[in-house]
N, C-alpha and C. Protein backbone atom coordinates (compact mmCIF):
# COMPACT_ATOMS: atom_id res chain seq x y z
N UNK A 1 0.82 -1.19 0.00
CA UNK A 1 0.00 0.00 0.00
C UNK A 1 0.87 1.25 0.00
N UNK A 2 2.03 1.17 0.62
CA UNK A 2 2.92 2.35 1.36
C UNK A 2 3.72 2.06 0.05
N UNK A 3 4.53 2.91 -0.57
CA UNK A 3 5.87 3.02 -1.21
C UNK A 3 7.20 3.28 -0.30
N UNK A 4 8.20 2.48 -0.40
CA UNK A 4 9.42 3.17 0.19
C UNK A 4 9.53 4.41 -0.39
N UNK A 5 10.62 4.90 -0.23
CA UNK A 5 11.65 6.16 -0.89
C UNK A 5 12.53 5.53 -1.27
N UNK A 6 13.13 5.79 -2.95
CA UNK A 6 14.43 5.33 -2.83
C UNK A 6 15.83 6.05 -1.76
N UNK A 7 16.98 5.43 -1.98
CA UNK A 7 17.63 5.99 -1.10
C UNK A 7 18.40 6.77 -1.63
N UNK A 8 18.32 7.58 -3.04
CA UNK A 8 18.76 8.97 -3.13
C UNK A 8 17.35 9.68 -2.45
N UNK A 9 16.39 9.87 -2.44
CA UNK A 9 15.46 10.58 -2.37
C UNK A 9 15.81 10.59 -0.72
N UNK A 10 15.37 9.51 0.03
CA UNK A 10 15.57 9.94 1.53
C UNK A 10 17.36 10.73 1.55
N UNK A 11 18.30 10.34 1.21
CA UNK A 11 19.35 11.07 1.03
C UNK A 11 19.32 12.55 0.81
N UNK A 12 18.49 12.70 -0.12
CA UNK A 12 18.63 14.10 -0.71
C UNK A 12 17.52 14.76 0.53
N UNK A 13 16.75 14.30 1.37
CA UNK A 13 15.86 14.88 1.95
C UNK A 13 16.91 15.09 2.96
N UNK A 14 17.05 14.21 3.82
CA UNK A 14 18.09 14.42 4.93
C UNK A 14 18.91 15.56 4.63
N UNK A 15 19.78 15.73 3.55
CA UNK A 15 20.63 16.76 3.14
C UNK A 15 20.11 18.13 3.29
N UNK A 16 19.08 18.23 2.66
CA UNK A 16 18.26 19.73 2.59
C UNK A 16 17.74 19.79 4.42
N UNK A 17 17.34 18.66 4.60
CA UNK A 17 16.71 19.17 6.51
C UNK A 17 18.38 19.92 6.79
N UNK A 18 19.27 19.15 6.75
CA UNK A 18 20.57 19.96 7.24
C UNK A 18 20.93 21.26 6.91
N UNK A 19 21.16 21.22 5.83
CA UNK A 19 21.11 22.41 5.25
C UNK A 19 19.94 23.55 5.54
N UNK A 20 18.77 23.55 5.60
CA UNK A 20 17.69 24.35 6.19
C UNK A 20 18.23 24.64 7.41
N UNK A 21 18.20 23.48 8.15
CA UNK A 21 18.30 23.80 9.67
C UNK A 21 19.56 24.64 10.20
N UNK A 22 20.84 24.65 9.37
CA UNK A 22 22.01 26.12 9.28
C UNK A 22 21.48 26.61 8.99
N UNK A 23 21.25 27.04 7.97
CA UNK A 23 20.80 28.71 7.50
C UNK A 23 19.64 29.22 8.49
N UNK A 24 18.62 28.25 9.00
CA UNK A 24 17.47 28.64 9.96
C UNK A 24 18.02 29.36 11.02
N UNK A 25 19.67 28.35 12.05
CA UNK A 25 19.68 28.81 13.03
C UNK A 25 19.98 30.38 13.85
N UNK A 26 20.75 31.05 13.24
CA UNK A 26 20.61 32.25 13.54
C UNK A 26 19.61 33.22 13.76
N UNK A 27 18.66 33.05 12.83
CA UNK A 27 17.45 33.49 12.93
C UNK A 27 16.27 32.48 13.98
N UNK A 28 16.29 31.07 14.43
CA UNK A 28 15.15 30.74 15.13
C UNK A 28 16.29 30.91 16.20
N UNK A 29 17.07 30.81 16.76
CA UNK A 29 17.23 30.95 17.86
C UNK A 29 16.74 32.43 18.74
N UNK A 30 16.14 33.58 17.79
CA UNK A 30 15.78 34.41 18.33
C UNK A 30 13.99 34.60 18.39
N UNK A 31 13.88 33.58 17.97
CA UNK A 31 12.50 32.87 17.75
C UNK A 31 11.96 32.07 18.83
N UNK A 32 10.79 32.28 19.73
CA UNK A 32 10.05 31.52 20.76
C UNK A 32 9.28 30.24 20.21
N UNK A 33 9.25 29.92 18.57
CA UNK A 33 8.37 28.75 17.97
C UNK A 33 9.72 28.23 17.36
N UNK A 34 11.02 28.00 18.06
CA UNK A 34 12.23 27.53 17.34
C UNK A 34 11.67 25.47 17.09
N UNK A 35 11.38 25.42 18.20
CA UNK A 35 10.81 23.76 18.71
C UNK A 35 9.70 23.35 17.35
N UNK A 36 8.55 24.24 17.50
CA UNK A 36 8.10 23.67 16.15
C UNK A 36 8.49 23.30 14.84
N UNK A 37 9.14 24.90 14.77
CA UNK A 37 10.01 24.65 13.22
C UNK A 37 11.34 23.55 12.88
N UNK A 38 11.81 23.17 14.18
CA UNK A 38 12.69 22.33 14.19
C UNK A 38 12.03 20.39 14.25
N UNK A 39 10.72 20.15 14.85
CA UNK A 39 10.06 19.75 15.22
C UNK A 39 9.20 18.70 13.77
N UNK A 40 9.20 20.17 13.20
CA UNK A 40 9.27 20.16 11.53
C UNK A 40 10.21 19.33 10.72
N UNK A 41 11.09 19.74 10.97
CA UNK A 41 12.40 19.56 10.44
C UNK A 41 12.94 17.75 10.60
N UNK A 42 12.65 17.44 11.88
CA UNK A 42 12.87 15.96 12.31
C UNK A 42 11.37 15.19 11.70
N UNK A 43 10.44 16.04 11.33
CA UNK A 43 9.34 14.87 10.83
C UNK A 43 9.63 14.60 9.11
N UNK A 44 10.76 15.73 8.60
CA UNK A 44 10.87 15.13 7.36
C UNK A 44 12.45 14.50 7.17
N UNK A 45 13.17 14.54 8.26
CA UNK A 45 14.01 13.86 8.59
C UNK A 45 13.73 12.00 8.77
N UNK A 46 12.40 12.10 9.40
CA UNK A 46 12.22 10.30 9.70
C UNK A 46 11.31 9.70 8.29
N UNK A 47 11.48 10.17 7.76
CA UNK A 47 10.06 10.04 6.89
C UNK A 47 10.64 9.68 5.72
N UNK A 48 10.70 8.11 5.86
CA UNK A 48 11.26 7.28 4.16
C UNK A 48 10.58 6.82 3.32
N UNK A 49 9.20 6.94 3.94
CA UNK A 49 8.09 6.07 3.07
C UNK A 49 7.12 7.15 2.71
N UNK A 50 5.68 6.38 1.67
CA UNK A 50 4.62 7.39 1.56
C UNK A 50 4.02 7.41 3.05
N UNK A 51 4.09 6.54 3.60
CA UNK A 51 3.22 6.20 5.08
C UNK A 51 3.67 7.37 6.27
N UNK A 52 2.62 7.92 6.33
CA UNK A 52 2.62 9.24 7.02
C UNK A 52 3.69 9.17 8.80
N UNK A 53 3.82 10.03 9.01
CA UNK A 53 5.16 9.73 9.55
C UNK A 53 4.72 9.31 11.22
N UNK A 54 3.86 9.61 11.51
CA UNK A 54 2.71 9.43 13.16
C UNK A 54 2.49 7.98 12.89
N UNK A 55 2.01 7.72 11.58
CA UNK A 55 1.55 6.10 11.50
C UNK A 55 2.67 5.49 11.87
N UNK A 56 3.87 5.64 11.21
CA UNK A 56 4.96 4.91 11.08
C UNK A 56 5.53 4.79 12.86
N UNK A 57 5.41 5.70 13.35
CA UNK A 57 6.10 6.00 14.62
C UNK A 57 5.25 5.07 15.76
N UNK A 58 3.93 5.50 15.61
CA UNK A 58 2.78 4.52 16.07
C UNK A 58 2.58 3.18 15.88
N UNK A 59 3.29 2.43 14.92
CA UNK A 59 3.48 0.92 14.90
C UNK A 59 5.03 0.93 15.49
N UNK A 60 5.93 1.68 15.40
CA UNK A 60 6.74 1.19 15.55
C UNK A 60 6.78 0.98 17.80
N UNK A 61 6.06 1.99 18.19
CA UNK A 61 5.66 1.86 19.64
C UNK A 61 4.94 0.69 19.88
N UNK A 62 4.23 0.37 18.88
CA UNK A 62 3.25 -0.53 19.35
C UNK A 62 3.67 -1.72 19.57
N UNK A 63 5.24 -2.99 18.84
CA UNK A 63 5.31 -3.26 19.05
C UNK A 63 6.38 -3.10 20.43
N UNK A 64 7.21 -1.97 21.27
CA UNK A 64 7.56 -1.99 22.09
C UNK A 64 6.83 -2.36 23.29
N UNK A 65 5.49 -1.75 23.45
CA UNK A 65 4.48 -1.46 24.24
C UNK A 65 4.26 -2.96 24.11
N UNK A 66 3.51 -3.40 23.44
CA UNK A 66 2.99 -5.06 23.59
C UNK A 66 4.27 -6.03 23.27
């Protein structure tokens, strides 16, 4: 149902979160919503598949939990 990402694509995503997140910091650190935008930043950081990134995180607890 879900598609992976290939692994230039998660590659190239990871790269740009890095890259965003320098050029961001000077400017959110004077920012009180730094946590969201960064927050942001780690949800397209985990995110290799089409499968939305809460789903993914939510099975992956689920089997810890049970």
């Amino acid at each position: 149902m879900y598609e992976n990402y290939s692994l230039l694509k998660i590659i190239t995503r990871r790269i740009a979160v890095i890259v965003i997140g320098l050029l961001a910091l000077p400017i959110m650190l004077l920012r009180d919503d730094r946590a969201r935008f960064y927050s942001y930043l780690h949800r397209v950081w985990c995110k290799t598949s089409q499968k939305p990134v809460w789903l993914a995180q939510a099975e992956a607890a689920g089997r810890d939990i049970w």
